[in-house]
Protein backbone atom coordinates (compact mmCIF):
# COMPACT_ATOMS: atom_id res chain seq x y z
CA UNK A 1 181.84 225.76 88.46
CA UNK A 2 178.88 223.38 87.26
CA UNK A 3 179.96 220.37 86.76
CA UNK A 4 178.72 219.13 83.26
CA UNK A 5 177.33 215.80 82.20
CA UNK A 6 177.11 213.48 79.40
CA UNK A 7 180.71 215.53 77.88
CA UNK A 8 181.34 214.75 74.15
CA UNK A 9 183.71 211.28 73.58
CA UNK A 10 186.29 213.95 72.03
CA UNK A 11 188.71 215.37 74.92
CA UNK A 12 188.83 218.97 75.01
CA UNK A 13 192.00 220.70 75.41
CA UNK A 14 192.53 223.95 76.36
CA UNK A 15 192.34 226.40 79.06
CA UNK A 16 188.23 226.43 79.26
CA UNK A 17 188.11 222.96 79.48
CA UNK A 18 185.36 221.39 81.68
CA UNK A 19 183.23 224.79 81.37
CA UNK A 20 180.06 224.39 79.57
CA UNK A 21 177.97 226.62 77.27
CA UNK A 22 174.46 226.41 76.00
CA UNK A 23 174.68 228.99 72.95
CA UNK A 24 170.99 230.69 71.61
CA UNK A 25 170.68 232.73 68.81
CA UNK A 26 172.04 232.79 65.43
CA UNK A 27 174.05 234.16 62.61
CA UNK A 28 176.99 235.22 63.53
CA UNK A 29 177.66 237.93 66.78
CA UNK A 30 176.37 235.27 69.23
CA UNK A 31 177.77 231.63 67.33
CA UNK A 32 181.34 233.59 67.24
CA UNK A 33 181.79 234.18 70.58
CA UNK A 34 180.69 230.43 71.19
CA UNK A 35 183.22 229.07 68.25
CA UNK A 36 185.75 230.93 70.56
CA UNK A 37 185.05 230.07 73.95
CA UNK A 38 184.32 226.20 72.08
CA UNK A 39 188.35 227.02 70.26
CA UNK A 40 189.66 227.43 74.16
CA UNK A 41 188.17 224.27 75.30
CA UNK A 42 184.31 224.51 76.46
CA UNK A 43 181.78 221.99 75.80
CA UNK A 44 179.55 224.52 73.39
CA UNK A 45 175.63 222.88 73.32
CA UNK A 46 174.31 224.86 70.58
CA UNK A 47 170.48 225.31 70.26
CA UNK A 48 168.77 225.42 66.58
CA UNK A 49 165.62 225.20 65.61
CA UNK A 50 164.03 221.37 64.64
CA UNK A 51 163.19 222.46 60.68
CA UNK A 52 165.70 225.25 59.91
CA UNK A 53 168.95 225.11 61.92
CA UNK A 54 171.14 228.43 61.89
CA UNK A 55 171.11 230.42 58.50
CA UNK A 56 174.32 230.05 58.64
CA UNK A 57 173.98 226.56 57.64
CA UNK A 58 172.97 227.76 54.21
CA UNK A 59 175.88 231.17 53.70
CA UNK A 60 178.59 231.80 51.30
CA UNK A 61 179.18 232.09 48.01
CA UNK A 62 179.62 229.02 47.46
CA UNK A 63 177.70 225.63 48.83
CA UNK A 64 179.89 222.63 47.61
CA UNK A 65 177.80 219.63 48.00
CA UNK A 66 175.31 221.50 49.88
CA UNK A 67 177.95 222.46 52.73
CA UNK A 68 178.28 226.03 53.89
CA UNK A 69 182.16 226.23 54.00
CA UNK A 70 181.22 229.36 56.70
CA UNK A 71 179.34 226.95 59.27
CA UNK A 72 182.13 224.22 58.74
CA UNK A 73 184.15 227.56 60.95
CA UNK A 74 181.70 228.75 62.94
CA UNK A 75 180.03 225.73 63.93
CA UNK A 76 183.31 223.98 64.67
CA UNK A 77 183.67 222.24 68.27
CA UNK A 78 179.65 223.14 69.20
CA UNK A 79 177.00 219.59 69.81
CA UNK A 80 174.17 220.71 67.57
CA UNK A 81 170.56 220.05 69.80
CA UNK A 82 167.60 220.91 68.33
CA UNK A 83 164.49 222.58 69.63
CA UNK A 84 161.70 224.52 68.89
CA UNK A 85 162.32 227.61 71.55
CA UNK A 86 158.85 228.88 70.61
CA UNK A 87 156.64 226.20 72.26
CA UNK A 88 156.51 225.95 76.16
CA UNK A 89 157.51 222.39 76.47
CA UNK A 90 161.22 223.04 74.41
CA UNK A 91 161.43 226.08 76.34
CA UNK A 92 161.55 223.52 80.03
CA UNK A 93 164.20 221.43 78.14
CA UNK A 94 166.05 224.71 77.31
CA UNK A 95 165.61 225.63 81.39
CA UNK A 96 166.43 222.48 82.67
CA UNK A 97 169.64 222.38 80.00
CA UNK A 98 170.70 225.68 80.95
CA UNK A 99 170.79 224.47 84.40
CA UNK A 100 174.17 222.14 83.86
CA UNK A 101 175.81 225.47 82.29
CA UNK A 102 178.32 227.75 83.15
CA UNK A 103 177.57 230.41 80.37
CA UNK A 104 174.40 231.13 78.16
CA UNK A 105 174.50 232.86 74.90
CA UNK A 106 171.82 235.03 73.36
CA UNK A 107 171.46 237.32 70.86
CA UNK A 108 168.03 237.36 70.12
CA UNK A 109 166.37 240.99 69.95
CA UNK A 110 165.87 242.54 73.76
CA UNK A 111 163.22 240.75 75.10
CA UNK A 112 162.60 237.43 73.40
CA UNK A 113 163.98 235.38 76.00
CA UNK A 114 161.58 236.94 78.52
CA UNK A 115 158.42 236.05 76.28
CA UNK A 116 159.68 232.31 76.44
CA UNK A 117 160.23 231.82 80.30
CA UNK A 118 163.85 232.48 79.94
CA UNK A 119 164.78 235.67 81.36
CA UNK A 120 168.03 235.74 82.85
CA UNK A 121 165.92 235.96 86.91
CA UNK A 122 163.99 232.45 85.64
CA UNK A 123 166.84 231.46 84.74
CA UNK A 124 169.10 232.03 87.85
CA UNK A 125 167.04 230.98 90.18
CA UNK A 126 167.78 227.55 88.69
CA UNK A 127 171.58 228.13 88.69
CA UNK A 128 173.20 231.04 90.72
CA UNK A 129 176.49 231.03 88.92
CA UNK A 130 175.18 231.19 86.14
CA UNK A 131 176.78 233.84 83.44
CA UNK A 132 174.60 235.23 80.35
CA UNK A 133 175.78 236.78 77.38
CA UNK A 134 173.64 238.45 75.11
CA UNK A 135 175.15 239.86 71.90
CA UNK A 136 172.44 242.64 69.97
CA UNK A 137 172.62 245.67 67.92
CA UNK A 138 172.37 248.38 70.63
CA UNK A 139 172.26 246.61 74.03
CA UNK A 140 169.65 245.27 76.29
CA UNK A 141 168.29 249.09 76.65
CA UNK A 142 167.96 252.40 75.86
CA UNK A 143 165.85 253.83 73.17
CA UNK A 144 167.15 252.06 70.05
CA UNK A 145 167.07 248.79 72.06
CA UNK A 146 164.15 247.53 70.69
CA UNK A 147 165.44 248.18 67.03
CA UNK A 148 166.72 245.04 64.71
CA UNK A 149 170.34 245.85 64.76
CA UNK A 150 172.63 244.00 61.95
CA UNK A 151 176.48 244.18 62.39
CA UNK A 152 176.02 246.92 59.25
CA UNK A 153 174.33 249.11 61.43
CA UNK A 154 176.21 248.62 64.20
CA UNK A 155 179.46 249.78 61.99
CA UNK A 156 177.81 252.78 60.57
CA UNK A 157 176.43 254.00 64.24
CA UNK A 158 180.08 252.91 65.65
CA UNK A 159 181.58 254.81 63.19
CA UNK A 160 183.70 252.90 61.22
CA UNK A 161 181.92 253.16 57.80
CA UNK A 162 182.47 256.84 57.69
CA UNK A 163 186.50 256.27 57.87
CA UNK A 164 186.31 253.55 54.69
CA UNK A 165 186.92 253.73 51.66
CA UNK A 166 188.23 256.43 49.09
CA UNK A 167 188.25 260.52 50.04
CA UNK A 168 185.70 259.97 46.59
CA UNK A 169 183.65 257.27 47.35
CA UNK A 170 180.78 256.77 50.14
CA UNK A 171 181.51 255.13 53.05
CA UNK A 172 182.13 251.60 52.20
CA UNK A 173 182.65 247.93 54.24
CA UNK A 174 185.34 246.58 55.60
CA UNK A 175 184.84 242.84 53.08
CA UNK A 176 184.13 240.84 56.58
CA UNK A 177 180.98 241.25 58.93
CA UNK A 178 183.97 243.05 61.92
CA UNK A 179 180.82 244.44 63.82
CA UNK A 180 179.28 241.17 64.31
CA UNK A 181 182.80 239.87 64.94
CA UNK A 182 183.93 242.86 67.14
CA UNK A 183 180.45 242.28 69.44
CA UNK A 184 181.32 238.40 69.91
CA UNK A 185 185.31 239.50 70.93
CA UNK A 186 184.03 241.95 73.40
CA UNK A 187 181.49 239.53 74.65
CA UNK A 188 184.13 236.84 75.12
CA UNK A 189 186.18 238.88 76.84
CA UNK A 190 182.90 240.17 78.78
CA UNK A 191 182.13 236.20 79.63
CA UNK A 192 185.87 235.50 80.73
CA UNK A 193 185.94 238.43 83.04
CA UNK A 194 182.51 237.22 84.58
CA UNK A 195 184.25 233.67 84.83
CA UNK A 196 186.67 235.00 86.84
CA UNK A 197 184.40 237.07 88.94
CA UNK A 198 182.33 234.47 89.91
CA UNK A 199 185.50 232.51 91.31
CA UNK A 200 185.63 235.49 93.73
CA UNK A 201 181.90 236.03 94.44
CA UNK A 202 179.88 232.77 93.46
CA UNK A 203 177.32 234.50 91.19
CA UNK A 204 176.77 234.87 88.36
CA UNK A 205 175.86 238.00 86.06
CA UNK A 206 174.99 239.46 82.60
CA UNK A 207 177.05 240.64 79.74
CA UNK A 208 175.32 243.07 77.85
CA UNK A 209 177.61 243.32 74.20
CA UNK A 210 176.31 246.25 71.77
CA UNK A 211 177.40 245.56 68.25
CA UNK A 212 177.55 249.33 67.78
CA UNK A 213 179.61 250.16 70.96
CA UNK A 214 182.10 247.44 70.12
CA UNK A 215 182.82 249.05 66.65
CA UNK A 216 183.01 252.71 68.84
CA UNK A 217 185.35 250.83 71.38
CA UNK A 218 188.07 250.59 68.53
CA UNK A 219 188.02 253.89 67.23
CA UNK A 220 190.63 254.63 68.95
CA UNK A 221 190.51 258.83 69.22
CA UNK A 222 187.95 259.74 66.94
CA UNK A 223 185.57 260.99 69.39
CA UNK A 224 187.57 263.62 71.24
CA UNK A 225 189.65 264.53 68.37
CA UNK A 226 185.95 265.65 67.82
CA UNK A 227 185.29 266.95 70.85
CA UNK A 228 188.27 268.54 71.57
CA UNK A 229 189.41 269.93 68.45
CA UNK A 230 186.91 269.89 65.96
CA UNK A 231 188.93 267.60 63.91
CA UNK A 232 186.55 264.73 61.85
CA UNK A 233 188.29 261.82 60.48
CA UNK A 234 187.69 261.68 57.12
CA UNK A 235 187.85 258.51 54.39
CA UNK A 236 191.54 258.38 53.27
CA UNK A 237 191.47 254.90 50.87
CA UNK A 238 195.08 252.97 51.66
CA UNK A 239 197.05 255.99 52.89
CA UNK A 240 197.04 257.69 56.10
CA UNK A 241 197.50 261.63 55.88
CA UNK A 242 200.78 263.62 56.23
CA UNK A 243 202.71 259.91 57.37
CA UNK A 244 204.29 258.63 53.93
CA UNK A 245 205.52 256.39 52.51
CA UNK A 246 202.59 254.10 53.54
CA UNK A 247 200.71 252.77 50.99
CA UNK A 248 199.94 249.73 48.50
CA UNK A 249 201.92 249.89 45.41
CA UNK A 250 201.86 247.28 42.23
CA UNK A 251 204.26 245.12 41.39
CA UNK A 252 205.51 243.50 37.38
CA UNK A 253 203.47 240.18 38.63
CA UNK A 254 199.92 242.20 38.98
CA UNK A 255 200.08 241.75 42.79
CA UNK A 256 200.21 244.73 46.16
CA UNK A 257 202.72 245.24 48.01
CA UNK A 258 202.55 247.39 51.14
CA UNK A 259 205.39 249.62 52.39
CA UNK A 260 205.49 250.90 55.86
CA UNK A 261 208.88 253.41 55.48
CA UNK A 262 207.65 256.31 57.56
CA UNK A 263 210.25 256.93 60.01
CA UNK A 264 213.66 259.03 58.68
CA UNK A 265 215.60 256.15 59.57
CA UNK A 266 213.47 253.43 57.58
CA UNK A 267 212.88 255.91 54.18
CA UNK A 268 216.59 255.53 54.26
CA UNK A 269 216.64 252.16 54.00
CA UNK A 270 213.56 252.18 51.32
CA UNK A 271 215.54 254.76 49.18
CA UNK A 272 218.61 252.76 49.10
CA UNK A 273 216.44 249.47 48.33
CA UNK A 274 214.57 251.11 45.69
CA UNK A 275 217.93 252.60 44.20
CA UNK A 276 217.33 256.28 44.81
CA UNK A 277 219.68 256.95 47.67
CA UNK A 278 219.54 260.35 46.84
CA UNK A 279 215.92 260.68 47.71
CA UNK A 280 216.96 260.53 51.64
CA UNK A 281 218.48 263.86 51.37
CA UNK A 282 216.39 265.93 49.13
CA UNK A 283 214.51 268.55 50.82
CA UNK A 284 211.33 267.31 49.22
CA UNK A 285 211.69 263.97 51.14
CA UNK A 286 214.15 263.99 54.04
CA UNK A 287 212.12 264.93 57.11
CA UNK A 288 208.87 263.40 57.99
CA UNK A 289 206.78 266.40 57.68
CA UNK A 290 207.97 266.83 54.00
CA UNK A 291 207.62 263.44 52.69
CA UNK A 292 203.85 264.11 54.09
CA UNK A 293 203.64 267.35 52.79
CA UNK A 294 204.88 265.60 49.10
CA UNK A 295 202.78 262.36 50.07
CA UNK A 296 200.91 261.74 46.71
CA UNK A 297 204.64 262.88 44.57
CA UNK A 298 206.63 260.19 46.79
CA UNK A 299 203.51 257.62 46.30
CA UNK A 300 204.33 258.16 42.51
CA UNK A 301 207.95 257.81 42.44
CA UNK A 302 207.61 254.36 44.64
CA UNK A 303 205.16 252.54 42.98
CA UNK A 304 207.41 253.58 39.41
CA UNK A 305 209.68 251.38 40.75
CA UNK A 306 207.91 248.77 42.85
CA UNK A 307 205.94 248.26 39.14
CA UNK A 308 209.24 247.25 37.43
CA UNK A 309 209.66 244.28 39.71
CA UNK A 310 207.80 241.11 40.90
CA UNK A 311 206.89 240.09 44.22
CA UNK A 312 208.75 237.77 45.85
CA UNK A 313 211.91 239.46 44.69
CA UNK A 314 210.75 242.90 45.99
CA UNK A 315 210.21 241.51 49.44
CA UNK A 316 213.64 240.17 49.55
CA UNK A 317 215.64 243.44 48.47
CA UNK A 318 213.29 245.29 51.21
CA UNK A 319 213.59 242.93 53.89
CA UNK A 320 217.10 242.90 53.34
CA UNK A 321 217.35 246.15 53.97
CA UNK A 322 214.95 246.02 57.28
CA UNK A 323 212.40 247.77 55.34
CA UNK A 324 208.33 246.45 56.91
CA UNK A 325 206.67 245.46 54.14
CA UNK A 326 204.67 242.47 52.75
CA UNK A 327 202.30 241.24 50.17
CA UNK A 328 198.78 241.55 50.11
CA UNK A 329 197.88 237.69 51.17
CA UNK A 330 195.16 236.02 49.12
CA UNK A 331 193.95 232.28 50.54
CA UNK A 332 196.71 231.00 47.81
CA UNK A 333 199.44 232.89 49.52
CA UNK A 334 198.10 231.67 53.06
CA UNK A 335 197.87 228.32 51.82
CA UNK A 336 201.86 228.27 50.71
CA UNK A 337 203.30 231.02 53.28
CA UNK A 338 206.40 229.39 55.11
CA UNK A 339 205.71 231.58 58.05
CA UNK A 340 201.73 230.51 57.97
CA UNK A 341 203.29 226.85 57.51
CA UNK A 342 205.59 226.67 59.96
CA UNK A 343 203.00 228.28 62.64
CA UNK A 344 200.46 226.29 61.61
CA UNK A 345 198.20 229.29 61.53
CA UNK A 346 195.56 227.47 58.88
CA UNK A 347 195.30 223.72 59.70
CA UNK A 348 192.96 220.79 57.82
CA UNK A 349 189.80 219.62 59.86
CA UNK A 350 188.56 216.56 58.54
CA UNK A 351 184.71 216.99 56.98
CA UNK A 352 182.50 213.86 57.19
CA UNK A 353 181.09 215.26 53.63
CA UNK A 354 184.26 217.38 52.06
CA UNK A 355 187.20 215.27 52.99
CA UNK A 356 189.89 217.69 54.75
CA UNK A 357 189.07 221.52 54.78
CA UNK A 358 191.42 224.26 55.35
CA UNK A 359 190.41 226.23 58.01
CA UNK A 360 192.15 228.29 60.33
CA UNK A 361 193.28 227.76 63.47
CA UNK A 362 192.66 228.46 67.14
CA UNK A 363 193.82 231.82 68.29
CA UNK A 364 195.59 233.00 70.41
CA UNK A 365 198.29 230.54 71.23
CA UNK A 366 198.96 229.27 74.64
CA UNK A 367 201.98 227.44 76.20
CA UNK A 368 200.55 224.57 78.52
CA UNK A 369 196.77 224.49 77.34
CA UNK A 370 196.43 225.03 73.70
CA UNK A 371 192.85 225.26 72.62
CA UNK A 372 191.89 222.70 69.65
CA UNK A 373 189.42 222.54 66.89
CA UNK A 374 187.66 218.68 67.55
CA UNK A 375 185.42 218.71 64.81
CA UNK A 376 183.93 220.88 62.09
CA UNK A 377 180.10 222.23 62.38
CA UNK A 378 178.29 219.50 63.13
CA UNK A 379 174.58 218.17 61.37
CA UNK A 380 171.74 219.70 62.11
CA UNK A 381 170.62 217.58 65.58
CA UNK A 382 173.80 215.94 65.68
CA UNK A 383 173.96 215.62 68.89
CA UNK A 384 170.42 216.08 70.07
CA UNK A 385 170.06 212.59 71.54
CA UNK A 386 173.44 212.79 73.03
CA UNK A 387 172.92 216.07 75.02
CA UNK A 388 169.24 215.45 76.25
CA UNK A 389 170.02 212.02 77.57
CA UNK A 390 172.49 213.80 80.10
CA UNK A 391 169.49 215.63 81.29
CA UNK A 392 166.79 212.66 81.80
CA UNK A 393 165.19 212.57 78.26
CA UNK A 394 165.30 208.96 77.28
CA UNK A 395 164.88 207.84 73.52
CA UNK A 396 161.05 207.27 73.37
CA UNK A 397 160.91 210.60 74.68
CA UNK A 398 162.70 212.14 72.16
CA UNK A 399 160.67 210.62 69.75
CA UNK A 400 158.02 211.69 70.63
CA UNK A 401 159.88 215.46 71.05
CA UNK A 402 160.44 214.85 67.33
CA UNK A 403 157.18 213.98 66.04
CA UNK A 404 155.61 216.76 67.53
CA UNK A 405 158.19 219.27 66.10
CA UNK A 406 159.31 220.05 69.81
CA UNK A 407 162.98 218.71 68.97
């Protein structure tokens, strides 16, 4: 394991601490699998370019005091260096700093490393061990490699925009950018894996993370339901065929409740709760194949009541009866949950511009070496002076970096 230099004043925690990663690229496949490898513990040295930084800096709907509530996430726990990757003499800084890590993170199209002196060969010949990760649309080759590939794309190719949405509408989204989020979870897993290789072997190697084959990786049997049957999955809104009751229904309070009462046992329970005991009996709804066959009339009969009552009351009668349901969470039901509370799953990180922000927290949970979030997403250059010192660049050099737009 390189051993790094110059560490932040801010102890790490977690099971990746002492590892260090120099994280490329921009948006969001590549900076998420950094934000979680940074969660778990690594020293993340993020590289952003002198005038503009990540876009990301500047996303979401809403910018309060010029802050991108997004980065604040994303950005969390990474040193923010700056330099310009496109001229030669950032591009030995970015060598010789890539030389003190134990991962690299790209996601740059296929290629653009190799046009600045930074193919993965340059780059290993400085430091055998060392482990890069490059995040794109559609991989490092193949015919499409050479394409710009966007999360979007990378859902529709995957195959997950066909499946949402309404029977009547076209494919929609999911509301979050999953195949930019799916890429960096496959390529963390990828860069763990390699970790632990390397243990074994002493080398180091390359993870190559398609957006569009890490939406196809969780589809689960689409393909040779295909294949095999002829059977295409199509768009089926908030129900899933034939297995009912599942579904959103309203409530008095203008809120969603979902009910998971499938199995004979649990539509038992559900009729009872929703006084209709009868309902478990009646050949219309008492086996599983005729509650589907009678999905949309059962829907009906189950949201008549569900409408009559509000919320928080509904979810006690059902969970007293061991029915699975729960409300459809909004932030202001995160922010109050007592299960949420009591877990801890969305903590405040203080912001050195917006006071405390509620964020949430590191995932998953571990017994002895809890990961940590240190600090929100840092200023543009934060820690430019910080990181390069470790490395031999003394302050009149980085001045002179900086006047020349290098850093």
């Amino acid at each position: 394991m390189v051993v790094t230099t110059n560490a932040p004043a801010e102890s790490a925690t977690g099971p990746l601490a002492g590892l260090r990663v120099v994280e490329m690229g921009q948006l969001l496949a590549g900076p998420f699998c950094g934000q979680m490898l940074g969660d778990l513990g690594a020293d993340v040295v993020k590289i952003e370019d002198p005038k503009r930084g990540d876009p990301l800096r500047q996303w979401g709907r809403d910018l309060p005091q010029g802050q991108s509530l997004w980065w604040s996430i994303v950005g969390r726990n990474k040193r923010s260096v700056t330099l310009n990757l496109r001229e030669a003499e950032s591009q030995t800084i970015a060598r010789t700093l890539i030389g003190t890590a134990d991962i690299v993170i790209e996601n740059f199209r296929p290629g653009t490393l190799e046009r600045w002196g930074l193919s993965y060969d340059t780059l290993q010949a400085d430091n055998p061990g060392l482990i890069m990760v490059r995040v794109s649309g559609f991989g490092q080759d193949g015919p499409y490699s050479q394409r710009a590939g966007y999360g979007a794309i990378g859902e529709a190719m995957g195959g997950l925009r066909y499946v949402v949405g309404e029977p009547t509408s076209p494919p929609s989204r999911v509301g979050i950018s999953i195949g930019d989020t799916l890429a960096a979870l496959f390529a963390t897993i990828g860069a763990l894996a390699a970790v632990h290789e390397r243990s074994v072997s002493g080398r180091g190697q390359i993870v190559d993370s398609a957006i569009y084959e890490a939406v196809l990786g969780v589809m689960e049997s689409l393909v040779p339901e295909w294949q095999i049957s002829g059977y295409q999955r199509e768009r089926t809104g908030a129900i899933l065929p034939n297995v009912a009751p599942s579904n959103v229904y309203p409530t008095k309070d203008g809120q969603w409740i979902l009910i998971a009462g499938n199995q004979d046992t649990v539509f038992g329970r559900l009729a009872q709760a929703i006084g209709r005991p009868e309902l478990a009996t009646d050949p219309q709804f008492a086996t599983h194949g005729a509650r589907g066959a009678n999905q949309q009339k059962l829907d009906d009969l189950i949201a008549e009541y569900t409408a009559t009552q509000i919320a928080e009351d509904l979810e006690v009668a059902l969970e007293k009866h061991a029915v699975p349901s729960g409300k459809i969470f909004r932030p202001v039901d995160m922010l109050t949950d007592a299960h949420f509370q009591a877990r801890e799953s969305i903590t405040s990180v203080h912001h050195p511009v917006l006071g405390d922000v509620s964020m949430q927290n590191v995932f998953p949970r571990l017994s002895r070496t809890s990961g940590s979030i240190r600090w929100p997403g840092p200023e543009l250059g934060q820690h430019t002076a910080e990181v390069l010192s470790g490395i031999g660049i003394g302050e009149s050099e980085l001045a002179e970096l900086r006047d020349r737009g290098l850093a």
